[in-house]
Protein backbone atom coordinates (compact mmCIF):
# COMPACT_ATOMS: atom_id res chain seq x y z
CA UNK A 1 68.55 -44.48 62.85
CA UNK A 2 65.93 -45.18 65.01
CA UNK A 3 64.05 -48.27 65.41
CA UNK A 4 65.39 -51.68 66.09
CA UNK A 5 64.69 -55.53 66.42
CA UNK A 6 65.29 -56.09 70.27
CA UNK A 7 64.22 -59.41 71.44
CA UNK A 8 64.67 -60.85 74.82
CA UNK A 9 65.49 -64.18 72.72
CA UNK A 10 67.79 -62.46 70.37
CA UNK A 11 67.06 -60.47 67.28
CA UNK A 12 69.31 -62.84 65.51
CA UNK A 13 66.71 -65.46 66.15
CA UNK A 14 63.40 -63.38 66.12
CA UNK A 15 64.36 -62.48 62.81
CA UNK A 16 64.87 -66.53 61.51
CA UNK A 17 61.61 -66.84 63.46
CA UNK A 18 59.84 -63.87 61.57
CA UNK A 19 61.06 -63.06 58.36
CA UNK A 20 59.78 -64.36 54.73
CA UNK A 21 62.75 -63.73 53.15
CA UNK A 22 66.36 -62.89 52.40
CA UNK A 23 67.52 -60.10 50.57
CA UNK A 24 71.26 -60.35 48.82
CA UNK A 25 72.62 -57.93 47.27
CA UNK A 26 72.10 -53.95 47.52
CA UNK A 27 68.80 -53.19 50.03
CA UNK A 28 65.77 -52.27 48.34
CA UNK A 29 62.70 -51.47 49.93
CA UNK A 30 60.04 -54.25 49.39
CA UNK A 31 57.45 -54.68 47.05
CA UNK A 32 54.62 -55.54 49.05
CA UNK A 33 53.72 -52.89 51.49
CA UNK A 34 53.09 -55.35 53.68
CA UNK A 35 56.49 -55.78 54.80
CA UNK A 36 59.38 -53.98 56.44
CA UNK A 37 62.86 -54.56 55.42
CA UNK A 38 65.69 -54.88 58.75
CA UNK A 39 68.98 -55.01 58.22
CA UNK A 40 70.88 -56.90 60.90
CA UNK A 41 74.52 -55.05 61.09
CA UNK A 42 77.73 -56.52 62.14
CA UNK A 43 79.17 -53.87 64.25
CA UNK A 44 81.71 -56.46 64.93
CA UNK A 45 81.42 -56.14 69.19
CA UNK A 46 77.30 -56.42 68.42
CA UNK A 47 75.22 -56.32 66.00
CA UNK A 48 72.01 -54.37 65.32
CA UNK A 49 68.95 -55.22 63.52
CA UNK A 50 67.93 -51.73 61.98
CA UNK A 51 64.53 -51.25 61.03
CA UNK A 52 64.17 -49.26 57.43
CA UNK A 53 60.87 -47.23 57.86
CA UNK A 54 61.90 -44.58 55.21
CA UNK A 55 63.52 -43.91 52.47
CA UNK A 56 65.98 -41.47 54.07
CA UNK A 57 66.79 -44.84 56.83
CA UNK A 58 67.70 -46.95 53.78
CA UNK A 59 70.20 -44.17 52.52
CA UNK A 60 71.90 -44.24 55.97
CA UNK A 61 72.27 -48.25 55.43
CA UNK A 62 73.18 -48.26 51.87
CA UNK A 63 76.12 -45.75 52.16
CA UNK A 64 79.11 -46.38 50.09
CA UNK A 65 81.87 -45.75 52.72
CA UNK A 66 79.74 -47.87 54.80
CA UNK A 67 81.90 -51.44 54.89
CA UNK A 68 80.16 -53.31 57.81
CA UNK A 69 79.08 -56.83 57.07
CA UNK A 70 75.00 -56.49 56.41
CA UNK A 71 72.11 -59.30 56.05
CA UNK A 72 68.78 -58.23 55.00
CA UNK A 73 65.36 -59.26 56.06
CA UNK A 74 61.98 -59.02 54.69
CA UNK A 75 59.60 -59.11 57.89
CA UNK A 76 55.89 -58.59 57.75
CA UNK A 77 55.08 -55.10 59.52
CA UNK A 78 52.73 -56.37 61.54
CA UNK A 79 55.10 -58.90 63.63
CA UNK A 80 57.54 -55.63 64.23
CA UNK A 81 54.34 -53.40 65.53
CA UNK A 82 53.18 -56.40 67.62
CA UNK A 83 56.51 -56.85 69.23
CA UNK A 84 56.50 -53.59 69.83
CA UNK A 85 59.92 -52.39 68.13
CA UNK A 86 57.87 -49.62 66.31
CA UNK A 87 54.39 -48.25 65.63
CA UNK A 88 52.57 -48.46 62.25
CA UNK A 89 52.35 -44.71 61.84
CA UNK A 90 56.23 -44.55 61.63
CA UNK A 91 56.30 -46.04 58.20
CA UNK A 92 57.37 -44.22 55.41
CA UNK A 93 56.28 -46.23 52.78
C-alpha cells in the first residue's frame, strides 16, 4: 500500500471536503474513471486514508481476515493529483 490522503487539515476532513460520495458495503472500484476510491482505515491509534490505484491495492483492503473498521470514499482523481498525494500515471484503472 502506497499512496495516501495526508492533509495538513486532516484527511478526515479533506475527504468530507472532497469526496462525491459514500460507498457502504464491500469496496468496489468506481464506475466513472473519473474517480478514485480511498478508504479511510481505523487502525484504532490512527487512521489512514488509503488510496486504491489498482486492482491488486483493493485486494489488500478487501481481505477477509482483515477486521479493521473501513469507510469508503469516492474522490475525483483530479483533487488527489492536485493535492499532490499521487500522480495520474499511477492509476491502474
Amino acid at each position: 500500500m502506497g499512496y495516501y490522503v495526508n492533509s495538513k487539515d486532516g484527511k478526515e476532513k479533506w475527504l468530507r471536503d472532497h469526496n462525491v460520495g459514500v460507498q457502504h458495503g464491500t469496496p468496489r472500484l468506481p464506475k466513472d474513471k473519473d474517480l478514485a476510491l480511498v478508504v479511510l482505515v481505523d487502525n484504532m491509534a490512527f487512521t489512514a486514508a488509503g488510496i486504491v490505484f489498482s486492482q491488486a491495492e483493493l485486494k489488500a483492503f478487501t481481505l477477509p481476515n482483515d477486521t479493521r473498521p473501513k469507510k469508503t470514499f469516492y474522490v475525483p482523481k483530479k483533487d488527489l493529483v492536485e493535492a499532490g498525494f499521487i500522480k495520474m500515471e499511477a492509476f491502474e484503472y
